[in-house]
Structure formats: C-alpha cells, structure tokens
C-alpha atoms as a PDB file:
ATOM      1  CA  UNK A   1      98.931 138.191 160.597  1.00  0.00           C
ATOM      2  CA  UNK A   2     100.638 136.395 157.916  1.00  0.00           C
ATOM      3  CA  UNK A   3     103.061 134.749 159.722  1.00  0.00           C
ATOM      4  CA  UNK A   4     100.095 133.382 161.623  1.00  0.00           C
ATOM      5  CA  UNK A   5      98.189 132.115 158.726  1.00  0.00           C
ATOM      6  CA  UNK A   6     101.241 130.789 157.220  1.00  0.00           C
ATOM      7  CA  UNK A   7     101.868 129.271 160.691  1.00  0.00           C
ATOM      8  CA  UNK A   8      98.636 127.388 160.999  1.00  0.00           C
ATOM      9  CA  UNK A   9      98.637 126.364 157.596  1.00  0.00           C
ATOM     10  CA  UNK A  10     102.293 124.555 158.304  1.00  0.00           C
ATOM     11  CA  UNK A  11     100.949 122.934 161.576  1.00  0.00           C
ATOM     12  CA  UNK A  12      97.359 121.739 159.180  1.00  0.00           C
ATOM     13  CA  UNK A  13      99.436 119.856 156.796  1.00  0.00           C
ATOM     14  CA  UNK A  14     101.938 118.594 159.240  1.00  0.00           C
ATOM     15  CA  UNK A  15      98.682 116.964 161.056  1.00  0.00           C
ATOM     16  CA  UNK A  16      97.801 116.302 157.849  1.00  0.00           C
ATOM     17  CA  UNK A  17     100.666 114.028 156.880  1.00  0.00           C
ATOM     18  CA  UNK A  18     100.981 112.400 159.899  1.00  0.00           C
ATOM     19  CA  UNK A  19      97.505 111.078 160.047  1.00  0.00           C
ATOM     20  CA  UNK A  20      98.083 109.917 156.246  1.00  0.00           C
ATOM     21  CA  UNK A  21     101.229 108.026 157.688  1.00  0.00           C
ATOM     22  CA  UNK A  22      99.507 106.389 161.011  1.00  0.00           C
ATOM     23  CA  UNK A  23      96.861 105.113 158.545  1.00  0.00           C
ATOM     24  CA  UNK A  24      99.267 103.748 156.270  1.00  0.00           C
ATOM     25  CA  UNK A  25     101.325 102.423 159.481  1.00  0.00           C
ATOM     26  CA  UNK A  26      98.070 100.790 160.387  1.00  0.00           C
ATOM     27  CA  UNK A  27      96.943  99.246 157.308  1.00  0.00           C
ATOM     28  CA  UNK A  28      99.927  97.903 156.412  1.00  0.00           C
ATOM     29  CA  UNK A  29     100.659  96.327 159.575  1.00  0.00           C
ATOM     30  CA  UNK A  30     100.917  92.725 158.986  1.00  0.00           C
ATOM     31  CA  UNK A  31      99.838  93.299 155.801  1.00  0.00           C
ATOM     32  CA  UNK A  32     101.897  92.264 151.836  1.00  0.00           C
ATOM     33  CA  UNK A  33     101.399  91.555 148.334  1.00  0.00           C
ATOM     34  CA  UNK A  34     102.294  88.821 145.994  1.00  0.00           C
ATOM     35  CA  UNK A  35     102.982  90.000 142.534  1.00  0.00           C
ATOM     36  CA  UNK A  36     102.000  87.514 139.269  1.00  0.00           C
ATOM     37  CA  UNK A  37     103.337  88.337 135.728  1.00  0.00           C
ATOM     38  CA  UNK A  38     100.319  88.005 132.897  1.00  0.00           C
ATOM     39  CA  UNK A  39     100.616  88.152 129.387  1.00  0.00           C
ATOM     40  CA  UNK A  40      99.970  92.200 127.617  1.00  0.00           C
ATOM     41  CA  UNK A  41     102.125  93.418 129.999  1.00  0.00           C
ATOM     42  CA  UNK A  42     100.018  92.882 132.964  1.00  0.00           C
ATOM     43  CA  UNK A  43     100.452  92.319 136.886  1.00  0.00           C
ATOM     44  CA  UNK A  44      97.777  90.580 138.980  1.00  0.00           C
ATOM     45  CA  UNK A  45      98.209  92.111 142.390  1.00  0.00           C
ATOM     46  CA  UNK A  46      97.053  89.449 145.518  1.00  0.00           C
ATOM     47  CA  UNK A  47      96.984  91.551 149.147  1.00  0.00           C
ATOM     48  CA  UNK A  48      96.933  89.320 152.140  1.00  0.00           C
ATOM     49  CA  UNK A  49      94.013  90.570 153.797  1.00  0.00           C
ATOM     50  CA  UNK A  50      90.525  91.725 152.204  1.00  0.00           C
ATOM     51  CA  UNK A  51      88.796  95.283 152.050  1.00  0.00           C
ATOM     52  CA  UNK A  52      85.401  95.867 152.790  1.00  0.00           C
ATOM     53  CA  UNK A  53      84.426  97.846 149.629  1.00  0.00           C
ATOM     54  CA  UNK A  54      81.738  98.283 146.689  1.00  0.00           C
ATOM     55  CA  UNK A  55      82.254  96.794 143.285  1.00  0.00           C
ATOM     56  CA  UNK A  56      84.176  98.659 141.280  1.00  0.00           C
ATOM     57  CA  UNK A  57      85.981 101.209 144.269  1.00  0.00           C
ATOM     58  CA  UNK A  58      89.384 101.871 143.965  1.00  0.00           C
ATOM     59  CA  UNK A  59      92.286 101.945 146.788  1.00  0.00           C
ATOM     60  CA  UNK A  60      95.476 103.957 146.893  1.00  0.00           C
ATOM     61  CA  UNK A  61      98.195 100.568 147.310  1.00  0.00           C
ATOM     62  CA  UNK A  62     101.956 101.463 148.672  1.00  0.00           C
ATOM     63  CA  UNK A  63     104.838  98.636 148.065  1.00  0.00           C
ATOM     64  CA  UNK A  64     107.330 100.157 149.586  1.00  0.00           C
ATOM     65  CA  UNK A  65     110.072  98.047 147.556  1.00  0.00           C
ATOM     66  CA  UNK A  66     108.613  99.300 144.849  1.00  0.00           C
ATOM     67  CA  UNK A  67     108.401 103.095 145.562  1.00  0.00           C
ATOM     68  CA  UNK A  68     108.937 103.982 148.975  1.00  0.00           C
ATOM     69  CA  UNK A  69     107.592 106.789 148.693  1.00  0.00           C
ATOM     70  CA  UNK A  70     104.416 106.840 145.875  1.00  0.00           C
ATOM     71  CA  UNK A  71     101.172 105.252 146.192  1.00  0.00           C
ATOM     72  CA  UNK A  72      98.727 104.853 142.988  1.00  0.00           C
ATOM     73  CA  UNK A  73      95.228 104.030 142.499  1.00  0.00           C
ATOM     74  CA  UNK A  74      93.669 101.309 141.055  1.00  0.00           C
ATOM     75  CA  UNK A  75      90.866  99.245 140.836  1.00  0.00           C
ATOM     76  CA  UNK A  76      89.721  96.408 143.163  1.00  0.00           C
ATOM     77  CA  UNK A  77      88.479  92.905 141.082  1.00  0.00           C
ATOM     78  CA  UNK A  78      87.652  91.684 144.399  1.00  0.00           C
ATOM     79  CA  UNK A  79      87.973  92.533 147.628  1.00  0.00           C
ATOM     80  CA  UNK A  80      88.504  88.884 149.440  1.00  0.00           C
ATOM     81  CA  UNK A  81      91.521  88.768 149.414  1.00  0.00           C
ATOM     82  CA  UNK A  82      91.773  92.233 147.720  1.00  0.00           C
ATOM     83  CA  UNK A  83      93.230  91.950 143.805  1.00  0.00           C
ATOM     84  CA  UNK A  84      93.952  94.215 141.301  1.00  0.00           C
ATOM     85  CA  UNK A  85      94.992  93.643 137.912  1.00  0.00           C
ATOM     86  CA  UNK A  86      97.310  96.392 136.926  1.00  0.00           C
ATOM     87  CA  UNK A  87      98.211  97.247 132.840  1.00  0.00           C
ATOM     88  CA  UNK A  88     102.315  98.256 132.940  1.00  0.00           C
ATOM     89  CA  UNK A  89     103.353 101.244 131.019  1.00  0.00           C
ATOM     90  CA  UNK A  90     106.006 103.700 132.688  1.00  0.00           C
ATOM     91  CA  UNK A  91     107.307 104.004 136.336  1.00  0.00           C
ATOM     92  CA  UNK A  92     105.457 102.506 139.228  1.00  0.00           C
ATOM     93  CA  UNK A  93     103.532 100.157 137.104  1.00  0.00           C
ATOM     94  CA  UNK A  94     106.660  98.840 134.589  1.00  0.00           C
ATOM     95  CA  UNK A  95     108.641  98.327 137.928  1.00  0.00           C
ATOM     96  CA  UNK A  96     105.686  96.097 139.187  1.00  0.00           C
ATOM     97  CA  UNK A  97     105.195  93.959 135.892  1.00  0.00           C
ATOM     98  CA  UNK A  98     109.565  93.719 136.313  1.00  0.00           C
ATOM     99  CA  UNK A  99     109.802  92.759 139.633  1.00  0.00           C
ATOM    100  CA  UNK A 100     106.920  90.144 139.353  1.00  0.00           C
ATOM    101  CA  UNK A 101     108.332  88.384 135.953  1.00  0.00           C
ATOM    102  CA  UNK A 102     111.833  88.421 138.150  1.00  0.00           C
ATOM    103  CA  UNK A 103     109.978  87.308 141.430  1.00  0.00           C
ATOM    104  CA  UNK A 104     107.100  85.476 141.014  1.00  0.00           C
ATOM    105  CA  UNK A 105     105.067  85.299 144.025  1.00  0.00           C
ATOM    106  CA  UNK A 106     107.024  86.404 146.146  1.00  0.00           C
ATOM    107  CA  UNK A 107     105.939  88.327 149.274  1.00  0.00           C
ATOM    108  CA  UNK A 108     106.405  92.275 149.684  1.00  0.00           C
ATOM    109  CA  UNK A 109     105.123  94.369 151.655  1.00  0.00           C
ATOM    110  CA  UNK A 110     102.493  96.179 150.754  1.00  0.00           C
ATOM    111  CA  UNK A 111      99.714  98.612 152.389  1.00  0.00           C
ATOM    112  CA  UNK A 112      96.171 100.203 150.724  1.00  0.00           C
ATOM    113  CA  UNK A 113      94.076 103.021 151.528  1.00  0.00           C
ATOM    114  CA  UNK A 114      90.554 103.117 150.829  1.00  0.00           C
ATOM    115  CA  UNK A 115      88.066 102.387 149.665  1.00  0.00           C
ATOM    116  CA  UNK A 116      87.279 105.624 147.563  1.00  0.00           C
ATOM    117  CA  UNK A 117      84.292 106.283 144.490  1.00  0.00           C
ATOM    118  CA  UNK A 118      80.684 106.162 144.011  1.00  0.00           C
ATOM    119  CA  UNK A 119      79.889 103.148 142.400  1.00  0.00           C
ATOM    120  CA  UNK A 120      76.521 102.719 140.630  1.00  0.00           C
ATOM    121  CA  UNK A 121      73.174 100.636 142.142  1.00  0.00           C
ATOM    122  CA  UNK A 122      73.504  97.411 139.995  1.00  0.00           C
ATOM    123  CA  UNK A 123      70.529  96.108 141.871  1.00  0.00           C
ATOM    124  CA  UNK A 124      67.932  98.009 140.698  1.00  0.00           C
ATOM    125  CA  UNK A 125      68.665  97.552 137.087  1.00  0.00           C
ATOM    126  CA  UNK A 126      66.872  95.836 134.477  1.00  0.00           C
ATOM    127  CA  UNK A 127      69.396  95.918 131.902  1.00  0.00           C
ATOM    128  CA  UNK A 128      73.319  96.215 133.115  1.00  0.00           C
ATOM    129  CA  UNK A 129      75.434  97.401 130.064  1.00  0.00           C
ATOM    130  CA  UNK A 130      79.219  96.895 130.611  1.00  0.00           C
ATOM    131  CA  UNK A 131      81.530  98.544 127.977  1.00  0.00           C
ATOM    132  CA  UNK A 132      84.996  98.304 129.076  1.00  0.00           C
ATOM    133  CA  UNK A 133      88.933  99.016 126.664  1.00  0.00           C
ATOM    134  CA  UNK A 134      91.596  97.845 127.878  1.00  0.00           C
ATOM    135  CA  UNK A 135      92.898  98.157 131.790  1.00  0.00           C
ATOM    136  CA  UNK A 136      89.525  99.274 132.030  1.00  0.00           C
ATOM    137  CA  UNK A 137      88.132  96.091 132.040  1.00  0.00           C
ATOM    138  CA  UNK A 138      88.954  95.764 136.060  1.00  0.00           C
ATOM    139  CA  UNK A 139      85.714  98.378 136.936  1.00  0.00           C
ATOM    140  CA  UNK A 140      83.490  96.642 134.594  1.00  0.00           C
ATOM    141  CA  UNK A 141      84.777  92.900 136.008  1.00  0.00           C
ATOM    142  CA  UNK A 142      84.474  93.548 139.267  1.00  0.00           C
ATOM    143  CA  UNK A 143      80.551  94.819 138.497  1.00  0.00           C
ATOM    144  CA  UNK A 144      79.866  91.962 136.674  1.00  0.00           C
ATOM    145  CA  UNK A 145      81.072  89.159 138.935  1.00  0.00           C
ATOM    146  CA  UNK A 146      79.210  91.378 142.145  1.00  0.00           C
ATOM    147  CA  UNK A 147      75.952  91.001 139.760  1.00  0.00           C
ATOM    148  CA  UNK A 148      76.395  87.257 139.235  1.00  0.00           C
ATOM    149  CA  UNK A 149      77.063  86.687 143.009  1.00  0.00           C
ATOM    150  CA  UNK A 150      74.013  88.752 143.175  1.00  0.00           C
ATOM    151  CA  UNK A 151      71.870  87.114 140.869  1.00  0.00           C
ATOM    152  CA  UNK A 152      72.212  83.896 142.348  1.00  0.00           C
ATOM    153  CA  UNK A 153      70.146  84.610 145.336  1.00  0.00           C
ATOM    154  CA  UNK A 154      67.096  86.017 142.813  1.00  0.00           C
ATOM    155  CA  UNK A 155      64.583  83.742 141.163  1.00  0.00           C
ATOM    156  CA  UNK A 156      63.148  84.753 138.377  1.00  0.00           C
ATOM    157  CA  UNK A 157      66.365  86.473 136.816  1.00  0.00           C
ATOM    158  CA  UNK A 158      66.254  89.994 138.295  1.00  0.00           C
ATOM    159  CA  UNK A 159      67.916  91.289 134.731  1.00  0.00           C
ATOM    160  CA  UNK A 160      70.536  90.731 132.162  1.00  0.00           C
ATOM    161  CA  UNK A 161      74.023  92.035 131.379  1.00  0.00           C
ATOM    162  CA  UNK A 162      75.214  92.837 128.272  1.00  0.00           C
ATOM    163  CA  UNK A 163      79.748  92.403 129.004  1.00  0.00           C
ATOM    164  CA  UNK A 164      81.538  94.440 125.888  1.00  0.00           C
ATOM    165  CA  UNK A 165      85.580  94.457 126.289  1.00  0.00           C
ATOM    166  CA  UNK A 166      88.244  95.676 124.205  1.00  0.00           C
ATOM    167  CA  UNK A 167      91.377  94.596 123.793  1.00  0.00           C
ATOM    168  CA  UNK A 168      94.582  95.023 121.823  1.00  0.00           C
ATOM    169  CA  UNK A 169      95.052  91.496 121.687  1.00  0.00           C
ATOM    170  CA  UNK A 170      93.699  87.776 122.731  1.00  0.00           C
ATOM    171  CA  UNK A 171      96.678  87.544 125.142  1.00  0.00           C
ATOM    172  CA  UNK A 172      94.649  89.895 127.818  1.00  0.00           C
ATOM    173  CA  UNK A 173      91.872  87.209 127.778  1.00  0.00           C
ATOM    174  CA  UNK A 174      94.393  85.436 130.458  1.00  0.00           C
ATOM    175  CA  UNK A 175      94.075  88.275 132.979  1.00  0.00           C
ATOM    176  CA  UNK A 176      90.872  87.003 133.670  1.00  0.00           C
ATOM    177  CA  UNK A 177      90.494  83.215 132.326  1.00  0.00           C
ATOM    178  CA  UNK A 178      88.063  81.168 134.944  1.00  0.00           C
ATOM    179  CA  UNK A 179      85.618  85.080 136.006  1.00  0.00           C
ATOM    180  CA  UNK A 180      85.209  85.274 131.678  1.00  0.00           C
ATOM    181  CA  UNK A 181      84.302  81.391 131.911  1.00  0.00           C
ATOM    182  CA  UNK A 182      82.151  82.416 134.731  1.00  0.00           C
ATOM    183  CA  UNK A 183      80.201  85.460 132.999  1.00  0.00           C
ATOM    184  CA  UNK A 184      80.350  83.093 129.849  1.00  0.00           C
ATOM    185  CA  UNK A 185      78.327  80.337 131.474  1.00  0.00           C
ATOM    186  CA  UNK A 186      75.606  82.453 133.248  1.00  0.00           C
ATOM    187  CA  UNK A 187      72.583  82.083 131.020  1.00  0.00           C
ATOM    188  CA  UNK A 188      71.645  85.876 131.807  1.00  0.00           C
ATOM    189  CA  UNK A 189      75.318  87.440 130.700  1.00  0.00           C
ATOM    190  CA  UNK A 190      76.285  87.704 127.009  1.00  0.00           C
ATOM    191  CA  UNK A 191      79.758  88.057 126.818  1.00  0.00           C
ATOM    192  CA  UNK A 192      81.502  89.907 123.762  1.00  0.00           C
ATOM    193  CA  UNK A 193      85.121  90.413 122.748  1.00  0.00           C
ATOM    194  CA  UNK A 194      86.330  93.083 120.464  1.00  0.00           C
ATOM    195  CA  UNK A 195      90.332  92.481 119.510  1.00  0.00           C
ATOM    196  CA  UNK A 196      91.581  95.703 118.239  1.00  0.00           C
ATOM    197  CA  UNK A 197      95.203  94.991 117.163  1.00  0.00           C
ATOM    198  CA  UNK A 198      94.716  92.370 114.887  1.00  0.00           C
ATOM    199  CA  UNK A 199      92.892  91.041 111.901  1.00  0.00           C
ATOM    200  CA  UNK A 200      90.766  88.001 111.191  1.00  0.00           C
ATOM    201  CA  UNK A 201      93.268  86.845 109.193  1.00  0.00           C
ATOM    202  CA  UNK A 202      95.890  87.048 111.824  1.00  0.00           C
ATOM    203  CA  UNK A 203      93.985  85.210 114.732  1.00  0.00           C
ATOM    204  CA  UNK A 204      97.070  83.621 116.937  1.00  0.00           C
ATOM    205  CA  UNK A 205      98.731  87.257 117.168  1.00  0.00           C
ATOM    206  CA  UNK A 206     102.282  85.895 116.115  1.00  0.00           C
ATOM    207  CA  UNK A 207     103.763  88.834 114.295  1.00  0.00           C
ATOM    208  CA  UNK A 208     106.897  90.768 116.557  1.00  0.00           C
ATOM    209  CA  UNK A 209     107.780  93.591 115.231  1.00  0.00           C
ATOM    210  CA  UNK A 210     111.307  92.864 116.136  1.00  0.00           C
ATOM    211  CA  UNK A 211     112.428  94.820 113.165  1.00  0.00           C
ATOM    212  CA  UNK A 212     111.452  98.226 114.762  1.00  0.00           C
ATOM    213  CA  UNK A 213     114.744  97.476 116.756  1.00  0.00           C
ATOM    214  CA  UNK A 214     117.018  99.111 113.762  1.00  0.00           C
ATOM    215  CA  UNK A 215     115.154 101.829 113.787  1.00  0.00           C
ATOM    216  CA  UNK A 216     115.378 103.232 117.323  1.00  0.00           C
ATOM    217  CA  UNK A 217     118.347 104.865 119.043  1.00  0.00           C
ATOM    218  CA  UNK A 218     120.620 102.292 121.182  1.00  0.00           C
ATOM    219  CA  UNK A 219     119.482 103.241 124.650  1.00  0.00           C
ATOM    220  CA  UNK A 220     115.793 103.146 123.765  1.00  0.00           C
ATOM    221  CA  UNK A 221     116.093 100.160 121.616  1.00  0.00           C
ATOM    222  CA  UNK A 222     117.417  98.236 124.910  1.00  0.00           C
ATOM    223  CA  UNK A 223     114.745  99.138 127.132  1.00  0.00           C
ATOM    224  CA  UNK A 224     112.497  97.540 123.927  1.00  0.00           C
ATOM    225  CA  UNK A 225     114.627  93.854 123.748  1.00  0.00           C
ATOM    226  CA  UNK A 226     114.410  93.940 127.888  1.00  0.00           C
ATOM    227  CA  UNK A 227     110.459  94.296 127.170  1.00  0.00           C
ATOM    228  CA  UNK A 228     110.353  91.547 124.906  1.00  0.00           C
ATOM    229  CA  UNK A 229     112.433  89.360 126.454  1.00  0.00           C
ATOM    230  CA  UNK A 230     110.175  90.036 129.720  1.00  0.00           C
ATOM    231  CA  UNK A 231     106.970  89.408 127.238  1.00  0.00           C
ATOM    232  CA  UNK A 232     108.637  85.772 126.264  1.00  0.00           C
ATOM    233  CA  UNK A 233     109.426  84.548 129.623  1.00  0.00           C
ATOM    234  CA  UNK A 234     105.528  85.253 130.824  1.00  0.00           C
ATOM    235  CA  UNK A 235     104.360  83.656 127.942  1.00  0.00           C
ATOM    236  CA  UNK A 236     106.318  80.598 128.399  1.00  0.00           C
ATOM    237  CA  UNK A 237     104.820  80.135 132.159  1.00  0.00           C
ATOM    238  CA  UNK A 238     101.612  79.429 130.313  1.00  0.00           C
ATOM    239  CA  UNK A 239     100.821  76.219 127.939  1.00  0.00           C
ATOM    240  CA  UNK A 240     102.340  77.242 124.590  1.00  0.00           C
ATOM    241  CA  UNK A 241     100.416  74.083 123.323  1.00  0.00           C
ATOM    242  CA  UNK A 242      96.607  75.870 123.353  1.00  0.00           C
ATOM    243  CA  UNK A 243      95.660  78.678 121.760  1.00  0.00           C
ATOM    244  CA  UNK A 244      94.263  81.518 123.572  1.00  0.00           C
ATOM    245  CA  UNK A 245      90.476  80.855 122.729  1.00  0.00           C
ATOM    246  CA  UNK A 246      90.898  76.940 124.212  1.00  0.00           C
ATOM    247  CA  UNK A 247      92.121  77.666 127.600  1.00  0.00           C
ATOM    248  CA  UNK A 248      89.822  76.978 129.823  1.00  0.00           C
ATOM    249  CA  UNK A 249      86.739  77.390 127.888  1.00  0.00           C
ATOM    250  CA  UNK A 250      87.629  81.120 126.876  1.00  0.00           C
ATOM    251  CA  UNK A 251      84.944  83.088 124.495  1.00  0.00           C
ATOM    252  CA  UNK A 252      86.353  83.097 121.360  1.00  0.00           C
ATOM    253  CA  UNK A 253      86.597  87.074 119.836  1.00  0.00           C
ATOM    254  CA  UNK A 254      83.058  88.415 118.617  1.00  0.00           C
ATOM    255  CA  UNK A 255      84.601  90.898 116.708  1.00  0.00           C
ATOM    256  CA  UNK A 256      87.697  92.128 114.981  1.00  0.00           C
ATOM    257  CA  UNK A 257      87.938  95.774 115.397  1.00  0.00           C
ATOM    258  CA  UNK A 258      86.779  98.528 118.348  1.00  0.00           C
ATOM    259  CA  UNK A 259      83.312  98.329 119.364  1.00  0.00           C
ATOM    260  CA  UNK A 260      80.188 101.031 118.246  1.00  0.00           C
ATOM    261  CA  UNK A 261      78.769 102.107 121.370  1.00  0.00           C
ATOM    262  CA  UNK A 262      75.535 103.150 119.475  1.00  0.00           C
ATOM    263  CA  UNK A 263      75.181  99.688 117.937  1.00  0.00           C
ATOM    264  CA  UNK A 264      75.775  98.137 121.608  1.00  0.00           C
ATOM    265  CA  UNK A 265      72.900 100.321 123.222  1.00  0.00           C
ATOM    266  CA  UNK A 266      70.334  99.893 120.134  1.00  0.00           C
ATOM    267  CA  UNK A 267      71.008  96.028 120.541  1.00  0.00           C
ATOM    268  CA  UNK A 268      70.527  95.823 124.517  1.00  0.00           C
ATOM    269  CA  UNK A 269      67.154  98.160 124.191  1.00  0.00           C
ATOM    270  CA  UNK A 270      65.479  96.233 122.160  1.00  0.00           C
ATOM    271  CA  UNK A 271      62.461  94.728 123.809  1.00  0.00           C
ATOM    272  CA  UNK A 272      62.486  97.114 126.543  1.00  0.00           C
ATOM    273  CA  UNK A 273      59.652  99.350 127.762  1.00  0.00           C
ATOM    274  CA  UNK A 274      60.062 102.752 129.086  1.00  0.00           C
ATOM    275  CA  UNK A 275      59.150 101.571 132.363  1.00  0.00           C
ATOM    276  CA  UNK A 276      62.280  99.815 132.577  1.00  0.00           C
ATOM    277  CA  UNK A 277      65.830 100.880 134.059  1.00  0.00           C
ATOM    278  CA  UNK A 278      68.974 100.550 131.616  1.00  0.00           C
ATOM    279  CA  UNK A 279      72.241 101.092 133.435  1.00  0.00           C
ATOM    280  CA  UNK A 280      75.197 101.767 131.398  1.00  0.00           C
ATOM    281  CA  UNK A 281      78.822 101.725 132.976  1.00  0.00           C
ATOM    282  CA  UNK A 282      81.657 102.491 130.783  1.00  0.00           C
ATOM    283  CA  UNK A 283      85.554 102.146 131.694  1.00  0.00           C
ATOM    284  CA  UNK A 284      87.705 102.767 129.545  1.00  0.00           C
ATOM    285  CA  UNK A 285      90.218 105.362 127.268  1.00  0.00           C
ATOM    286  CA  UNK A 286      88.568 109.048 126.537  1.00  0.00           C
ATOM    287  CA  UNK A 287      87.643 108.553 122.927  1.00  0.00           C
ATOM    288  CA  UNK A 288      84.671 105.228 124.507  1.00  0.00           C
ATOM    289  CA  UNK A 289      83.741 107.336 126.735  1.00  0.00           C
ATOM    290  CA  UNK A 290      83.001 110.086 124.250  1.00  0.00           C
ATOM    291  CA  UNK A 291      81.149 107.740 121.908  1.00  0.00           C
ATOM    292  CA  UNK A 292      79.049 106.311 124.688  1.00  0.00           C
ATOM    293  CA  UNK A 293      77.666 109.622 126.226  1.00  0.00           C
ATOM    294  CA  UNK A 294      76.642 110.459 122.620  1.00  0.00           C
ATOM    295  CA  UNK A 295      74.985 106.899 122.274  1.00  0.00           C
ATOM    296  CA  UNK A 296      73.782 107.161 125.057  1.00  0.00           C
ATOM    297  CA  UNK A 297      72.132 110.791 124.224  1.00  0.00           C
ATOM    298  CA  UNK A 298      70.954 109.365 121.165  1.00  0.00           C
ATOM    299  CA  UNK A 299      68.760 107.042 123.016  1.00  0.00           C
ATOM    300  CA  UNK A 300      67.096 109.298 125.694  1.00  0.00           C
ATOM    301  CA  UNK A 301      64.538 110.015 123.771  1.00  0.00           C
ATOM    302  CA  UNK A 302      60.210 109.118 124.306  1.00  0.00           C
ATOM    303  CA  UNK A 303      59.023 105.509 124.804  1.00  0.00           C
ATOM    304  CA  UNK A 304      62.892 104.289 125.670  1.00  0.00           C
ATOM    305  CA  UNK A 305      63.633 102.856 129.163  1.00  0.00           C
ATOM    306  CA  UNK A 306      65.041 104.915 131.634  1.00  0.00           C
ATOM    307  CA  UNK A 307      69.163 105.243 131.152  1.00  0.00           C
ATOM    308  CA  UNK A 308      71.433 106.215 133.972  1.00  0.00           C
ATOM    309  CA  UNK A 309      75.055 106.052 132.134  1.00  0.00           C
ATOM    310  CA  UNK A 310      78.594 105.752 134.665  1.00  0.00           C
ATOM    311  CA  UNK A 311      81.864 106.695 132.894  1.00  0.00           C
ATOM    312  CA  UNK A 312      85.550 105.169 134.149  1.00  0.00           C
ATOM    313  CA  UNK A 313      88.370 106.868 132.310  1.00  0.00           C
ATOM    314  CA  UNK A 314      91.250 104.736 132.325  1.00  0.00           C
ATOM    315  CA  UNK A 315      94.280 104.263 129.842  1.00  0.00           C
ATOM    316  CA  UNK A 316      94.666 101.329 127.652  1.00  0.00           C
END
C-alpha cells in the first residue's frame, strides 16, 4: 500500500512538472526581454509580447541566461508590452541589474507565467489611497495609471487618488519619470514624495560613503567598489546637467522623512460622508503595512466612510 501511494504521488508530480514545463515551453515561444539599468539599483524589465492581466497582478518571469533554472515573481507596471521594474539586492535580481548595466537592451530570452493575485475594485471607489516604500511602488503604479486610463472615460470625476511613495532617495524618481508626470498632471491625483535617506539640507544626495571601504574585509569590500562603479556608469547614461526634481517635470519631494499612515488617512477623509467608499492599498516593507492596518483601525469608527484596506508586502 505504500509503495502505491508513494507510486502515485511520484507519477502526480512528474505530471506535475511537465505541465509547468509545456507552459513555460509555450509562453516563451517566440517570446524575450530587454533589460534597462536605472538609477537605486534598479532594472526596468520590457517583454516582447503583452499579458492580459489586472492592475497590480504579478507573473512568475524565467530568463534563462539569467537562471536557467529559477523563476521569481514580480509585479506587472503594465501589461502592453508587459514591464516590470525590479529593485536589485542578492542573486537573481543583482545578476539582472549586472547584466543590464553590461548589456543594455539587449535581447534575452525570456518567458512569464501568470497572471496570479486578487487585485482590488478601483472602480467603485470614491477615494483611492495609494501608500507605497520602496520596490513597492510597482503595485501601487500600476493601480494608479489603470485609474487614470479609467478616469478618462468618466465625466464628472468618478473620485480622487491620494499617491504616497517612499523612497530612500530622489534617484528612484527616474524609475518612473513621464507615469509620475502623468499622475502629477491629472487634476484628480495628488502626488506626494517622502525621501527617507536624506535630509533637507542634503537635497542632491551627493554624499558616497566610499570610506566604508576600509572598513570591510577584502572580498566583501570588492563586491562594494563593483556596486559603485555599476551605480556611476547608470548614472552617467542620464543628463548629469539636471537635477533630479527638473527632469521632465518631476514632483519635487513633499517630505523629508517616512510617511504617518494615520496622518495620510485623517487627511484623505476629510470631507467624506459615511456613505462613501475609501479604498486603501498599501505596498510596501512590513513595518507600513503595520502602521496602516492600525490607521486604518483607527478610522473605522461611526459617521466615517466605508474603508476596505489591501496590503502588498514587498522589500525595499
């Protein structure tokens, strides 16, 4: 009897596998990916063909050159052509933010999976609140731009959104320069930018810490100088001429500091009736997503709208 059981369960995953592998045969048939290097560390990732997907759903993406054999989630900003903007920090994503500062657009080939997660009903909203940290910011981009593609075909104004991000520093603005000049110029979207790594006194983020260098041991100390020698050359592909904040008509910081998700919420209630709908989607590291669901708690409470709150975990 156990040999059976052990027998069918061999002959389940082996069916198992190889229905996994015709589907990634199949979706990556004719299929690749050109990588971009972005300042922070940062890949934009451009598939050939689009997805038909829900703001805000992730894929599982295989690049075989990459890792032939390990695929990884992330998050779709769009999904024609299907793009992903990918935060490196060890393994499969420091080998993609390498081989696209060595190879610049260059074609691989490349395969996704999906789409996968329940995405909230934007549409029947009256008040979209978007708090996104970090790498995060791809879930809470891709709901916004859906709402303004949305929004377009509504007259009056169906609702407003209310776009928080935080980031370590003004260099991330660039993975997204024309959609935050998009958000920025919809009269219904009120864009806000948190920088969390530096000071209003230190605005153009200058300060390398190249002196950390003498302080590490030789073989980690390399990998460092190979990281910001990688950092340099990306930075030099943009205009070294313009500051951050006057590319392209990009918001200049609101605040210096990590955002208060209770201070966020109070703000985007006010003048609201408890007929309303307030959707809150958070994306972000552990410790927003804490603060928000007790915000959020804070406010469910008699004569407030009604709040429907969407957590993302994702690392900064």
């Amino acid at each position: 009897m156990t040999v059976v059981i052990i027998g069918l369960a061999l002959v389940s995953w082996i069916l198992d596998r190889s229905l996994r592998l015709s589907r990634w045969i199949l979706n990556g048939y004719g299929n690749h990916c050109t990588l971009t290097p972005l300042p922070g560390n940062a890949t934009k990732i451009t598939m050939r063909h689009s997805i038909k997907a829900s703001p805000g759903s992730h894929v599982f993406l295989w690049i075989p050159s990459i890792r032939l054999v390990q695929t990884h989630p992330f998050t779709l900003v769009s999904n024609d052509p299907a793009e992903f903007i990918v935060h490196a920090r060890d393994g499969f994503t420091k080998a993609l933010f390498t081989a696209a500062v060595k190879s610049p657009g260059k074609a691989l080939r490349a395969a996704i999976d999906g789409p996968y997660g329940h995405m909230p009903n934007i549409a029947t909203t009256d008040k979209l609140v978007l708090i996104a940290g970090g790498s995060g910011v791809t879930f809470a981009m891709s709901l916004a731009l859906h709402w303004t593609k949305q929004a377009r075909s509504y007259s009056p104004q169906p609702s407003t959104v209310e776009f928080v991000w935080a980031v370590r520093s003004r260099a991330y603005l660039r993975w997204f320069e024309a959609e935050l000049t998009e958000l920025e110029a919809h009269p219904a979207v009120n864009v806000c930018i948190y920088v969390t790594g530096t000071s209003s006194t230190d605005k153009h983020d200058t300060a390398k810490p190249v002196h950390l260098r003498t302080m590490l041991p030789a073989h980690v100390a390399g990998r460092y100088q190979e990281t910001l020698e990688m950092n340099e050359r990306v930075e030099n592909m943009f205009n070294p001429s313009l500051s951050v904040d006057e590319v392209n008509g990009l918001p200049s910081p609101c605040h210096y500091g990590r955002p208060d998700a209770g201070v966020v919420l109070d703000r985007a209630v006010v003048g609201m009736s408890r007929t309303d709908r307030l959707l809150v989607a958070v994306s972000g590291p552990a410790g927003m997503l804490t603060d928000a669901r007790v915000a959020t708690g804070k406010l469910m409470r008699t004569n407030m709208p009604t709040i429907q709150l969407h957590l993302e975990e994702f690392g900064w």
